[in-house]
C-alpha atoms as a PDB file:
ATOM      1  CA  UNK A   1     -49.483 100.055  15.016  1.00  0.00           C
ATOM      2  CA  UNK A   2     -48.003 100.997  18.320  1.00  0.00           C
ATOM      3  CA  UNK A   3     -44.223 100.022  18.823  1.00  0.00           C
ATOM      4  CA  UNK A   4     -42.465  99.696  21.612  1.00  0.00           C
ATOM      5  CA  UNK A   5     -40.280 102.084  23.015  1.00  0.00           C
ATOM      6  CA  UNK A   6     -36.891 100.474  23.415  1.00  0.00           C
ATOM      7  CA  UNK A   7     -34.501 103.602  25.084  1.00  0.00           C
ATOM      8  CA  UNK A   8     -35.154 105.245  28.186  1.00  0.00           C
ATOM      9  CA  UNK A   9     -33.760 108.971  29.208  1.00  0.00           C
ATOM     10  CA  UNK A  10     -31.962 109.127  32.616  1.00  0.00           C
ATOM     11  CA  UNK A  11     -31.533 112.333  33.664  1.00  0.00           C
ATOM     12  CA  UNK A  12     -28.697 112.672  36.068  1.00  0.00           C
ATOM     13  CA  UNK A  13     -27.038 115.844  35.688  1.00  0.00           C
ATOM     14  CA  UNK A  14     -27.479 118.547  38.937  1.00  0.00           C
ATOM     15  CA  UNK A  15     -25.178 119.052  42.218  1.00  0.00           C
ATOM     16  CA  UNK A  16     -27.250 116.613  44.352  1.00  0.00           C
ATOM     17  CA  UNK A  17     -27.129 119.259  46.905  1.00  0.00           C
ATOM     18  CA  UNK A  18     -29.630 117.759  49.193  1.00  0.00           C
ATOM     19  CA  UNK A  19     -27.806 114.824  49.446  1.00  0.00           C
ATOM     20  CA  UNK A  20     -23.975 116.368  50.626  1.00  0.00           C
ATOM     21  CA  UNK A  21     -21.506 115.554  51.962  1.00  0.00           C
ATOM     22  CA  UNK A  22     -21.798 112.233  49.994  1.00  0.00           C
ATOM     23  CA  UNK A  23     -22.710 113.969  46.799  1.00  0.00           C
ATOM     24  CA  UNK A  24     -19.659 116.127  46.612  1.00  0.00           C
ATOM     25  CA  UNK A  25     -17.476 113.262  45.413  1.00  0.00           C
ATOM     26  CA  UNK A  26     -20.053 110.832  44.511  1.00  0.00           C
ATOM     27  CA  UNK A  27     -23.183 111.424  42.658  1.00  0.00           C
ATOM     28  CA  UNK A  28     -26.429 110.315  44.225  1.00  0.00           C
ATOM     29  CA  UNK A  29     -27.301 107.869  41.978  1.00  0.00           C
ATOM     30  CA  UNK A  30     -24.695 105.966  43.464  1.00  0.00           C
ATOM     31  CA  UNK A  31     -25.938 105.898  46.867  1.00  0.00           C
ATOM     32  CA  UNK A  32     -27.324 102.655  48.419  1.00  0.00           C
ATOM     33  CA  UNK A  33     -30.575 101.770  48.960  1.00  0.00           C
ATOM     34  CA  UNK A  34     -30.431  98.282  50.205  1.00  0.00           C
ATOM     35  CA  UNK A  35     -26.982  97.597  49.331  1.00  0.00           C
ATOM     36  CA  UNK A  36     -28.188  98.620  45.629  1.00  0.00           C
ATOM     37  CA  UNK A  37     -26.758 101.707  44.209  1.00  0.00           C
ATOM     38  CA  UNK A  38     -30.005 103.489  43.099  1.00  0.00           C
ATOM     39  CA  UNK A  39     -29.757 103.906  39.529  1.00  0.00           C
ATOM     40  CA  UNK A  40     -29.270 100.454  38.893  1.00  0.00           C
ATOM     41  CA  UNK A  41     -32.903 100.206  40.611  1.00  0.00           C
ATOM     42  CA  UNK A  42     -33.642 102.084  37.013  1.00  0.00           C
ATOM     43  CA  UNK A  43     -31.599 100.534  34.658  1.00  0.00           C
ATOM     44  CA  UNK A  44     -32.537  96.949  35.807  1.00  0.00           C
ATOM     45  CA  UNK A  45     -36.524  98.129  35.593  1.00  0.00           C
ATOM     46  CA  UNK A  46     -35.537  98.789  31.595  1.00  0.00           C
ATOM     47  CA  UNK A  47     -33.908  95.450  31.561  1.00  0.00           C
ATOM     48  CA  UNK A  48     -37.419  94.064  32.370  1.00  0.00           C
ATOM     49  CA  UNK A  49     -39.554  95.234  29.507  1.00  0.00           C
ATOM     50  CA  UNK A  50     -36.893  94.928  27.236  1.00  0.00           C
ATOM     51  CA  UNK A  51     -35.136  98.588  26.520  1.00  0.00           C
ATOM     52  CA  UNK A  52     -32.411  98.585  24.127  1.00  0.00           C
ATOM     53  CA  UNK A  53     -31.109 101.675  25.355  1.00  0.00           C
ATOM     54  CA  UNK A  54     -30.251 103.977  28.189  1.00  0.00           C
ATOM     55  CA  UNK A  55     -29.553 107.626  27.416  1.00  0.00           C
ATOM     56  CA  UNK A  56     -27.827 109.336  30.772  1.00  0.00           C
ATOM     57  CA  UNK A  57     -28.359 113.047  30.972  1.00  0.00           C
ATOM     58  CA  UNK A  58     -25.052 114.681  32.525  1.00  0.00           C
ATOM     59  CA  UNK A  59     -24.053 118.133  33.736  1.00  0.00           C
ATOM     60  CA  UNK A  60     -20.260 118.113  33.733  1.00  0.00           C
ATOM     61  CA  UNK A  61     -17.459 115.310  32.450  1.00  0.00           C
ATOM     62  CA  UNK A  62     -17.007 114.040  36.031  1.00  0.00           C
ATOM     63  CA  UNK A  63     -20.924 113.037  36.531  1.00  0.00           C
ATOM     64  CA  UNK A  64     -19.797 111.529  32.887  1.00  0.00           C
ATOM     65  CA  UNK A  65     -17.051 109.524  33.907  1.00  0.00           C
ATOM     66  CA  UNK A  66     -18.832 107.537  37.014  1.00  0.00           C
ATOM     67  CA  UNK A  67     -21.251 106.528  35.189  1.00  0.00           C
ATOM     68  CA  UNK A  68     -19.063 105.366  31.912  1.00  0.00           C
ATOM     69  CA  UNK A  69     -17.102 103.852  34.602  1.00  0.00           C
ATOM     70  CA  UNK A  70     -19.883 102.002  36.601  1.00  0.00           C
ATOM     71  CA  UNK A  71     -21.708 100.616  33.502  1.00  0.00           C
ATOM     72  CA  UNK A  72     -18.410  99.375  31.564  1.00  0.00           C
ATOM     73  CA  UNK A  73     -17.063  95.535  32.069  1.00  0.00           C
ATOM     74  CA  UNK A  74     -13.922  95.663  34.553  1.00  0.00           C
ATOM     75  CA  UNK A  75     -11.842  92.457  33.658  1.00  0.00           C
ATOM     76  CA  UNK A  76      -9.444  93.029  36.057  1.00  0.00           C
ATOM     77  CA  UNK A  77     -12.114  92.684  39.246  1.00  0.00           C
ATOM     78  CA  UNK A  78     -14.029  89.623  37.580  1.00  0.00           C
ATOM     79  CA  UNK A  79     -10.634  87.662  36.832  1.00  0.00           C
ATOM     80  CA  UNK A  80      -9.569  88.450  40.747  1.00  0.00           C
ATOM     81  CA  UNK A  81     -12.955  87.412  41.945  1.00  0.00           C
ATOM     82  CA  UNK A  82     -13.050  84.360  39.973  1.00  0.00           C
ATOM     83  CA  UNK A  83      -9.519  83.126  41.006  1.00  0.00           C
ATOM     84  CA  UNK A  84     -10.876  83.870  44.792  1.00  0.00           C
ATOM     85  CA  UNK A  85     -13.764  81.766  43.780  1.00  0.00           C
ATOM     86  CA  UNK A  86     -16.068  84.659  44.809  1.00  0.00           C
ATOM     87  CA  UNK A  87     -18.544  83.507  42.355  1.00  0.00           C
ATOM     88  CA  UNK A  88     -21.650  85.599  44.162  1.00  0.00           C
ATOM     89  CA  UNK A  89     -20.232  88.111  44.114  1.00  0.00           C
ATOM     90  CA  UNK A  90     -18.543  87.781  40.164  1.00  0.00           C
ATOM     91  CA  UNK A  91     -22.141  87.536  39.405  1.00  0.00           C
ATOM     92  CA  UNK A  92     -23.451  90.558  41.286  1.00  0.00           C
ATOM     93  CA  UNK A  93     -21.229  92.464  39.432  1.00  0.00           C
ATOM     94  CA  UNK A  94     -21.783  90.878  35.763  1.00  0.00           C
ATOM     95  CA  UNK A  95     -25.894  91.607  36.831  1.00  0.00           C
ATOM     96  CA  UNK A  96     -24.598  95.256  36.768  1.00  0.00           C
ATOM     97  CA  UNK A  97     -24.591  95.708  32.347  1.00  0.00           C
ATOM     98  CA  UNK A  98     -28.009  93.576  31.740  1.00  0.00           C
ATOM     99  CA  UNK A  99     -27.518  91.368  28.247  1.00  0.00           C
ATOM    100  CA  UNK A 100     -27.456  93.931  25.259  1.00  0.00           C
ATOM    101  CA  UNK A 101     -28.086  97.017  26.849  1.00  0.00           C
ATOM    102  CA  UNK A 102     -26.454 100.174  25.365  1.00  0.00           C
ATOM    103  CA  UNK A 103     -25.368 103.117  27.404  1.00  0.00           C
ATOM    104  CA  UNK A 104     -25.535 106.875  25.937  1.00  0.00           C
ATOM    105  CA  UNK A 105     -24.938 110.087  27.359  1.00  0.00           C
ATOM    106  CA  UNK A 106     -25.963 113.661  26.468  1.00  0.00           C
ATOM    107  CA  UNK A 107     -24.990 116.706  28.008  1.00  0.00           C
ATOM    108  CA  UNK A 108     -26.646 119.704  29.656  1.00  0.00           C
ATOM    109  CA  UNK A 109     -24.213 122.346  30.051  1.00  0.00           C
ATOM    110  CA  UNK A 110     -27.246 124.657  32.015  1.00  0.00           C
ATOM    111  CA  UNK A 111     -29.616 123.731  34.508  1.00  0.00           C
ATOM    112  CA  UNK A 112     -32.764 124.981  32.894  1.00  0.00           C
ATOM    113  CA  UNK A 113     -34.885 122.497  33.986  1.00  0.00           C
ATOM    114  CA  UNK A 114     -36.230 118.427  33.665  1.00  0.00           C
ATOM    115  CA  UNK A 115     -37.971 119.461  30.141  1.00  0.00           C
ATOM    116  CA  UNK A 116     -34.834 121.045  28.590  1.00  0.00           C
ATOM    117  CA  UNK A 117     -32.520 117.614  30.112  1.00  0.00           C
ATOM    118  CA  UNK A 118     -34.994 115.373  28.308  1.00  0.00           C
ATOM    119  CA  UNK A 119     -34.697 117.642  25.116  1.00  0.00           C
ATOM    120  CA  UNK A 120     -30.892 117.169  25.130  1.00  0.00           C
ATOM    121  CA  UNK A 121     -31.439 113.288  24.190  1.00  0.00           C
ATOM    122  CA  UNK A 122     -33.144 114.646  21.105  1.00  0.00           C
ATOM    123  CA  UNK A 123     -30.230 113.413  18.499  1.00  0.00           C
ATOM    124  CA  UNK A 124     -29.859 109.959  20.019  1.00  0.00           C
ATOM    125  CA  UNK A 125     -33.574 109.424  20.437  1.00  0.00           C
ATOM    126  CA  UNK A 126     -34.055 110.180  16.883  1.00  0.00           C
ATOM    127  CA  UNK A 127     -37.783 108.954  15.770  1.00  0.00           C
ATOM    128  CA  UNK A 128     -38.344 106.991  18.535  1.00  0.00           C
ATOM    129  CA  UNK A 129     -41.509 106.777  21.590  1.00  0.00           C
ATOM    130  CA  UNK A 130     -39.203 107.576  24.734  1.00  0.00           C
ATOM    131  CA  UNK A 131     -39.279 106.321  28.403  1.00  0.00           C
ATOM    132  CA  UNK A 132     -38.394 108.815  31.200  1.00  0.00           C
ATOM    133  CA  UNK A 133     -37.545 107.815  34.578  1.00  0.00           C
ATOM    134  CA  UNK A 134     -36.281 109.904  37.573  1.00  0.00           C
ATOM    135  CA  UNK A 135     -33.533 107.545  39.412  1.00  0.00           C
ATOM    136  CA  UNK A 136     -34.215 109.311  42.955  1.00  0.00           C
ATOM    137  CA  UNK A 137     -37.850 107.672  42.883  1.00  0.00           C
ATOM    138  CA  UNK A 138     -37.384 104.271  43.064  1.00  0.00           C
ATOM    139  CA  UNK A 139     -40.994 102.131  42.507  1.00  0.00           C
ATOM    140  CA  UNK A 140     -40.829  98.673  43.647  1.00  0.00           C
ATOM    141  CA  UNK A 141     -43.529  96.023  43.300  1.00  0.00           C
ATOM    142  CA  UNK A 142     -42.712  92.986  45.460  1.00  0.00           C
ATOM    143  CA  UNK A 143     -45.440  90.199  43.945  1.00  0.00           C
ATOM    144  CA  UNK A 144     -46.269  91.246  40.628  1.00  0.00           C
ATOM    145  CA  UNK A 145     -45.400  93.349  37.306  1.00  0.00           C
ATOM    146  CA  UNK A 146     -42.665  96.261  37.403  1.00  0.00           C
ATOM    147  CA  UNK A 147     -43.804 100.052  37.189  1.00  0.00           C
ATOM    148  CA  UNK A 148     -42.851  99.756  33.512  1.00  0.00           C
ATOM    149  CA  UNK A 149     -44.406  96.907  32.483  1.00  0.00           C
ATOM    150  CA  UNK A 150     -48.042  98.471  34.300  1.00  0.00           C
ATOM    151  CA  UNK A 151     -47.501 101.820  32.138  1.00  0.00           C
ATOM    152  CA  UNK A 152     -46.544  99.498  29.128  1.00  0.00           C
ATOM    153  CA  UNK A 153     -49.664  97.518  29.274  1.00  0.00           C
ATOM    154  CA  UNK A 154     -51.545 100.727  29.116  1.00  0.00           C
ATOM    155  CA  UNK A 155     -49.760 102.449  26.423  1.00  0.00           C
ATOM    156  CA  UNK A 156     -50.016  99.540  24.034  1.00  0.00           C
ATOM    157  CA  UNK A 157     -54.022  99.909  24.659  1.00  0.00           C
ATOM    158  CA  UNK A 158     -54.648 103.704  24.289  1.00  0.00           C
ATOM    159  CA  UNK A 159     -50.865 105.119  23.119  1.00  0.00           C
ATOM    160  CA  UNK A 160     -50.263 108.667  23.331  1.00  0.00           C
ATOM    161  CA  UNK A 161     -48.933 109.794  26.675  1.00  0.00           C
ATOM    162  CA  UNK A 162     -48.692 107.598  29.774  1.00  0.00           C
ATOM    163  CA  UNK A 163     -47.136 107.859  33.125  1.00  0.00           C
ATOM    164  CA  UNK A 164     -47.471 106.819  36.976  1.00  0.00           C
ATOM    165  CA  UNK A 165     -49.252 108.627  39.124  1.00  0.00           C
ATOM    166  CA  UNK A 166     -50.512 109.212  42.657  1.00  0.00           C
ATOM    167  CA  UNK A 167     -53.385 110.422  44.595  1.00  0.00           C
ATOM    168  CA  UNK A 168     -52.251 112.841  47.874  1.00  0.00           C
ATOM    169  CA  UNK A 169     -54.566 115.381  49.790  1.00  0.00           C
ATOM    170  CA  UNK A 170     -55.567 118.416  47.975  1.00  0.00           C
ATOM    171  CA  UNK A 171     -53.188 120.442  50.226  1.00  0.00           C
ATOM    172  CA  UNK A 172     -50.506 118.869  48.963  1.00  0.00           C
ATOM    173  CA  UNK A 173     -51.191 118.975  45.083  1.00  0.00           C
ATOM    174  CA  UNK A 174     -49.458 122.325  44.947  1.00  0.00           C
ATOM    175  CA  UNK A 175     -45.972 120.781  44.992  1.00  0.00           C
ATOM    176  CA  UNK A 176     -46.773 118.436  42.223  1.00  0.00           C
ATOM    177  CA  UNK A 177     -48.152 118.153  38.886  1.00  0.00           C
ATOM    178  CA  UNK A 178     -51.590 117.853  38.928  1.00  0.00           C
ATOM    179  CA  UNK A 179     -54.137 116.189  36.072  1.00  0.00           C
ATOM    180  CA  UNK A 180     -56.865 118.433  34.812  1.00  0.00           C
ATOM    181  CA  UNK A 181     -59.938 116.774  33.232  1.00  0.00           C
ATOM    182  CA  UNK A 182     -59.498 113.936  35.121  1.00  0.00           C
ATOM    183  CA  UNK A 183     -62.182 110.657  34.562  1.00  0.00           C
ATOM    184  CA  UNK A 184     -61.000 107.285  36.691  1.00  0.00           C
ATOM    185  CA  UNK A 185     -61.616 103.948  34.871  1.00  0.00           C
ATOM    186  CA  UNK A 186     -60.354 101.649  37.293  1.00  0.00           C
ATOM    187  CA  UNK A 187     -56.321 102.104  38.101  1.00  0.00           C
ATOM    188  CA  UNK A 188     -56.740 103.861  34.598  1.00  0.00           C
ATOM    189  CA  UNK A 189     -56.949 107.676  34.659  1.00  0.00           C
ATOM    190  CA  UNK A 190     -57.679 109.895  31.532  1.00  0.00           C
ATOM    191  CA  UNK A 191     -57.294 113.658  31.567  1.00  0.00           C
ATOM    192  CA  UNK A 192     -57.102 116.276  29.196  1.00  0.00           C
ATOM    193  CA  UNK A 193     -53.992 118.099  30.470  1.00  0.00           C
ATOM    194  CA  UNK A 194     -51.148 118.983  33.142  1.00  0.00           C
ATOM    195  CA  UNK A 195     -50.619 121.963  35.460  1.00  0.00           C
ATOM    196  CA  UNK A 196     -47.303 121.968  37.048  1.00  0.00           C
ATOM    197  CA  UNK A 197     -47.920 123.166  41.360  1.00  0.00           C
ATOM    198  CA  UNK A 198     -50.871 125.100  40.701  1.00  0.00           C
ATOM    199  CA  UNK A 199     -51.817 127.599  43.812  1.00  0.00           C
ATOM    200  CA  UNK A 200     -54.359 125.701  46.265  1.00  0.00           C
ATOM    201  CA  UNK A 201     -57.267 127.310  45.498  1.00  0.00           C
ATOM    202  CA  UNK A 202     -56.796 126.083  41.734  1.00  0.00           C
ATOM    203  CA  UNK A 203     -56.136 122.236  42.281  1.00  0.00           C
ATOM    204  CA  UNK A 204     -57.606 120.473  39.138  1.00  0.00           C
ATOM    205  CA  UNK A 205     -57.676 117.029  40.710  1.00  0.00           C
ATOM    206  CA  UNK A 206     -55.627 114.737  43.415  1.00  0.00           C
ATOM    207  CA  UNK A 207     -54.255 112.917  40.776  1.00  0.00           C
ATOM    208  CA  UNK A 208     -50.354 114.027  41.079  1.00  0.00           C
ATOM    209  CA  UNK A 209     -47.978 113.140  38.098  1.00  0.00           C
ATOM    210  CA  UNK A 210     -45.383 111.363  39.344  1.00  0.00           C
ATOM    211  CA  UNK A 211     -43.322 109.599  36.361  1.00  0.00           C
ATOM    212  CA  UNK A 212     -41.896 107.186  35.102  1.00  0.00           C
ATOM    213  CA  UNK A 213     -43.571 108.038  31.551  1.00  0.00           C
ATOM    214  CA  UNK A 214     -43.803 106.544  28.301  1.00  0.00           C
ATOM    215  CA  UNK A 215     -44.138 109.314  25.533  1.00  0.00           C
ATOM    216  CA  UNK A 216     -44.253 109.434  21.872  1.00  0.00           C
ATOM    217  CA  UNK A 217     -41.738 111.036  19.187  1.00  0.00           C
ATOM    218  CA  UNK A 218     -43.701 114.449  19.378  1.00  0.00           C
ATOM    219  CA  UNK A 219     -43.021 115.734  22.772  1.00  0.00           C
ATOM    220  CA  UNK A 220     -39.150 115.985  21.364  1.00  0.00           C
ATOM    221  CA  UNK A 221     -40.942 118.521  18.612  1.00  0.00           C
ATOM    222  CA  UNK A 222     -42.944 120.155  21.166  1.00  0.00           C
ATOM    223  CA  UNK A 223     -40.425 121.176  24.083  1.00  0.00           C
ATOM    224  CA  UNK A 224     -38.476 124.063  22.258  1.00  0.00           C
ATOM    225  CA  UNK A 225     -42.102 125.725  22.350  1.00  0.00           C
ATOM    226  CA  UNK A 226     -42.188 125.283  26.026  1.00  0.00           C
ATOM    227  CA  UNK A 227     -42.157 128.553  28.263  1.00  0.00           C
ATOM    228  CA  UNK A 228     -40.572 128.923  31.553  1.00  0.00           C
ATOM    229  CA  UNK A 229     -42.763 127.427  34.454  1.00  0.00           C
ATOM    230  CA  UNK A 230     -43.396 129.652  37.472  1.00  0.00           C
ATOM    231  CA  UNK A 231     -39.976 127.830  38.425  1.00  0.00           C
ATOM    232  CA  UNK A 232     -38.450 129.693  36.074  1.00  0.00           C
ATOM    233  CA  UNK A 233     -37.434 126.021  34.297  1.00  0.00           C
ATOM    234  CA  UNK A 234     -38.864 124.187  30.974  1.00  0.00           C
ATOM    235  CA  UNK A 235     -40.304 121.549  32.078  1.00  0.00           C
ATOM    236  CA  UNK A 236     -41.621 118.393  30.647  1.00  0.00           C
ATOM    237  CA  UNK A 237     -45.223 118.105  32.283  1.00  0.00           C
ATOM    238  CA  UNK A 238     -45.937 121.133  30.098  1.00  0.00           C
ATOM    239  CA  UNK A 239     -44.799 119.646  26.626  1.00  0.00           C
ATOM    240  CA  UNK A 240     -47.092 116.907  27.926  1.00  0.00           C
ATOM    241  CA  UNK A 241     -49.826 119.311  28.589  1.00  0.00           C
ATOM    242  CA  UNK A 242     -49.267 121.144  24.955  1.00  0.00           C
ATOM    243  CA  UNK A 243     -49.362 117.903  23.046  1.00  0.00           C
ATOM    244  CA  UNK A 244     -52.655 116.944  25.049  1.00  0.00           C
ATOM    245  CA  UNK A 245     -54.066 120.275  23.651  1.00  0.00           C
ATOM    246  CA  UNK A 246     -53.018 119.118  20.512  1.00  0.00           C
ATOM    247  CA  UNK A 247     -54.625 115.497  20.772  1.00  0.00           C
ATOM    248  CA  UNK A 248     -52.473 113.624  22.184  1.00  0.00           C
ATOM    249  CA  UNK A 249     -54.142 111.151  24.142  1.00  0.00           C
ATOM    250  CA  UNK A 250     -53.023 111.286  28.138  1.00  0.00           C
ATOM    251  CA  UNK A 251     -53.317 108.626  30.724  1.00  0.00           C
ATOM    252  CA  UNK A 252     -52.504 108.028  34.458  1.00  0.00           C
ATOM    253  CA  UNK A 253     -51.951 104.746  35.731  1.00  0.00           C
ATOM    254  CA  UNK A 254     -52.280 104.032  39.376  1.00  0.00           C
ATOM    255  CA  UNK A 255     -49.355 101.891  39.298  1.00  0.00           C
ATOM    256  CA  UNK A 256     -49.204  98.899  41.788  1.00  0.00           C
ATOM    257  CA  UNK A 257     -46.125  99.593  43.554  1.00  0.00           C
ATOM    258  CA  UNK A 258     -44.663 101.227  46.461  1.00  0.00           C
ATOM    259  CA  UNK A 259     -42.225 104.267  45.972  1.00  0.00           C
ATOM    260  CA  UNK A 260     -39.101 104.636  47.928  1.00  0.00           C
ATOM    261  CA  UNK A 261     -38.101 108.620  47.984  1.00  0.00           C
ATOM    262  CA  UNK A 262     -34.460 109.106  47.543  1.00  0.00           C
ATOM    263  CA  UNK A 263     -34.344 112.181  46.730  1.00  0.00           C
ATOM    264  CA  UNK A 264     -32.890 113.862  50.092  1.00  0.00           C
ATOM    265  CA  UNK A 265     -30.625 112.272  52.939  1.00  0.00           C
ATOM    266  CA  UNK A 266     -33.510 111.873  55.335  1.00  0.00           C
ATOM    267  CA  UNK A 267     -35.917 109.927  52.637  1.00  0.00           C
ATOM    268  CA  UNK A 268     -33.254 107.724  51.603  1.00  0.00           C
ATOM    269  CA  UNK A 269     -32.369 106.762  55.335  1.00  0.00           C
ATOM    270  CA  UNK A 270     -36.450 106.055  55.482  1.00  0.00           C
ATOM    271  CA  UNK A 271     -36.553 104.235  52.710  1.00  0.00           C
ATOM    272  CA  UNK A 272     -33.332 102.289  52.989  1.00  0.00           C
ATOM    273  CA  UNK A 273     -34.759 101.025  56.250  1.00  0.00           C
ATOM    274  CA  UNK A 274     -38.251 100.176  55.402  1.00  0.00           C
ATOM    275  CA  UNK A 275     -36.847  98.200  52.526  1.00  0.00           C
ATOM    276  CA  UNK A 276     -34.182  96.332  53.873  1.00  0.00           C
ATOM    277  CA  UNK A 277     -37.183  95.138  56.987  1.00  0.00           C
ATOM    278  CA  UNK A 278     -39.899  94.222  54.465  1.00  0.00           C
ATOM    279  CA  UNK A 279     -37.221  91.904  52.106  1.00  0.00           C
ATOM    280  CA  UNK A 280     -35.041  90.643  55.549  1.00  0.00           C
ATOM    281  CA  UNK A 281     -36.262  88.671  58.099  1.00  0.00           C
ATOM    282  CA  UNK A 282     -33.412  88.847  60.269  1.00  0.00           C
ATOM    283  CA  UNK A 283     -33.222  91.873  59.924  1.00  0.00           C
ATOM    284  CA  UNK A 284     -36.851  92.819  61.276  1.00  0.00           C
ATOM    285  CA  UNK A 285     -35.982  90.128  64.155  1.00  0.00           C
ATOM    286  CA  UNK A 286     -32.718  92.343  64.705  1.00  0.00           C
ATOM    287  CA  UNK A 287     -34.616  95.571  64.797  1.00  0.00           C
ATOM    288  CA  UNK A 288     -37.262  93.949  67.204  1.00  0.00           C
ATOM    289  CA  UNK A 289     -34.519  92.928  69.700  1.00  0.00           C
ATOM    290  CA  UNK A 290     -33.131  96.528  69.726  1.00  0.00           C
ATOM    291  CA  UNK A 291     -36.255  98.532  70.051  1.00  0.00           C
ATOM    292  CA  UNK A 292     -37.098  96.140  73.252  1.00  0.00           C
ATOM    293  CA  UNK A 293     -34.034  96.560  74.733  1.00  0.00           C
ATOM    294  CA  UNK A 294     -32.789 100.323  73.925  1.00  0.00           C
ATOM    295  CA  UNK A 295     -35.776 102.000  74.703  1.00  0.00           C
ATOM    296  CA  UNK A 296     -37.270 100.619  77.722  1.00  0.00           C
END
């Protein structure tokens, strides 16, 4: 019988260098995309299917502290908001913790890669299926189910591996992880392994993996066998591709959703904007007004 995962591995540790200045105080996951500091984009898309847990992956005790900081009650700012009678915005910040959710943290003390960050939740994961989400790729569905709840429907029908992924131009496979063996069954997509940017001319498919994922117990048993990538990292779409070669079932999932890119100043600022247009109506109107009257 299949069981639900119920914790999810953040991994936030790194410098965040292509998002300075801001980052050199304040990590990125704490920038805004529409008036939302992205990682709660994350935490609140576990909230929907139910996780239990959120394991943060850190690099030093400062990157710690902000996010200890962020995710614990503050007393102090509810009772003055209350006595204000600021009651949207008491709320907006009791929305931040969703209802039983518990907050872990693991450390990686060396940057040697996504794989080797997941691997450091090991202990707390214990025996457990795993989700993994990157917080600087924010997936948002504005009619129906969540990103998680799509991959969740398909894991509780095949199990094994599954994740999100995306179809781009052959070209442009080499900067992603690409699906080998690849058969379509509708948004469904089952394949027989990974290759992390493979050179052009060796493109398995246009199927790019993308995350989030939803993996079982094993991969935790399988990423100490992992060899440095061409990157020079350990990284986790080859413990996905060594359990496939093992048996582990794999499947893609054309997820219905649309993903906002955070990852660099100038995709955030992109994505900020097309978000806060397609969710405001004033603010499209506002937008409108200045593009007929600045640049005439």
């Amino acid at each position: 019988m299949i069981k639900k995962p119920e914790v999810c591995i953040l991994p936030v540790a790194g410098l965040s260098t292509r998002n300075l200045p801001a980052t050199k105080a304040l990590h990125k996951g704490f920038l805004t995309l529409d008036s939302l500091p992205i990682i709660q984009y994350a935490v609140n898309a576990c909230a929907e299917i139910g996780v239990k847990e959120v394991v943060f992956i850190y690099s030093d005790q400062s990157c710690k502290h902000l996010f200890e900081t962020y995710f614990n009650p503050y007393p102090w700012l509810e009772n003055h908001l209350k006595e204000k009678n600021k009651l949207d915005l008491l709320k907006v910040i009791q929305d931040i913790i969703p209802h039983g959710m518990k907050f872990s943290f693991a450390e990686q003390k060396e940057p040697h890669g996504n794989g080797h960050a997941i691997l450091m939740a090991k202990d707390i994961v214990g025996d457990r299926d795993f989700i993994v989400m990157w917080p600087d790729d924010v997936y948002i569905n504005m009619h129906g189910e969540g990103i998680l709840q799509q991959l969740l429907n398909v894991y509780n029908e095949y199990g094994g591996m599954v994740e999100n992924i995306m179809e781009f131009p052959r070209e442009q496979m080499t900067r992603y992880g690409a699906l080998v063996g690849a058969v379509r069954d509708g948004r469904v997509v089952h394949a027989k392994g990974l290759v992390e940017k493979p050179k052009l001319e060796e493109v398995p498919s246009t199927y790019a993996s993308m995350g989030p994922y939803i993996l079982p117990n094993i991969i935790m048993d399988i990423l100490p066998e992992v060899k440095k990538g061409s990157n020079g990292e350990i990284n986790l779409t080859d413990a996905m591709n060594l359990a496939a070669e093992r048996g582990v079932k794999l499947s893609g999932v054309l997820c219905d959703a649309m993903r906002f890119d955070c990852g660099t100043n100038k995709d955030l600022a992109y994505s900020d904007l097309k978000l806060k247009l397609m969710r405001n109506p004033e603010m499209r109107a506002y937008a409108k007004e200045l593009l007929d009257t600045m640049f005439v």
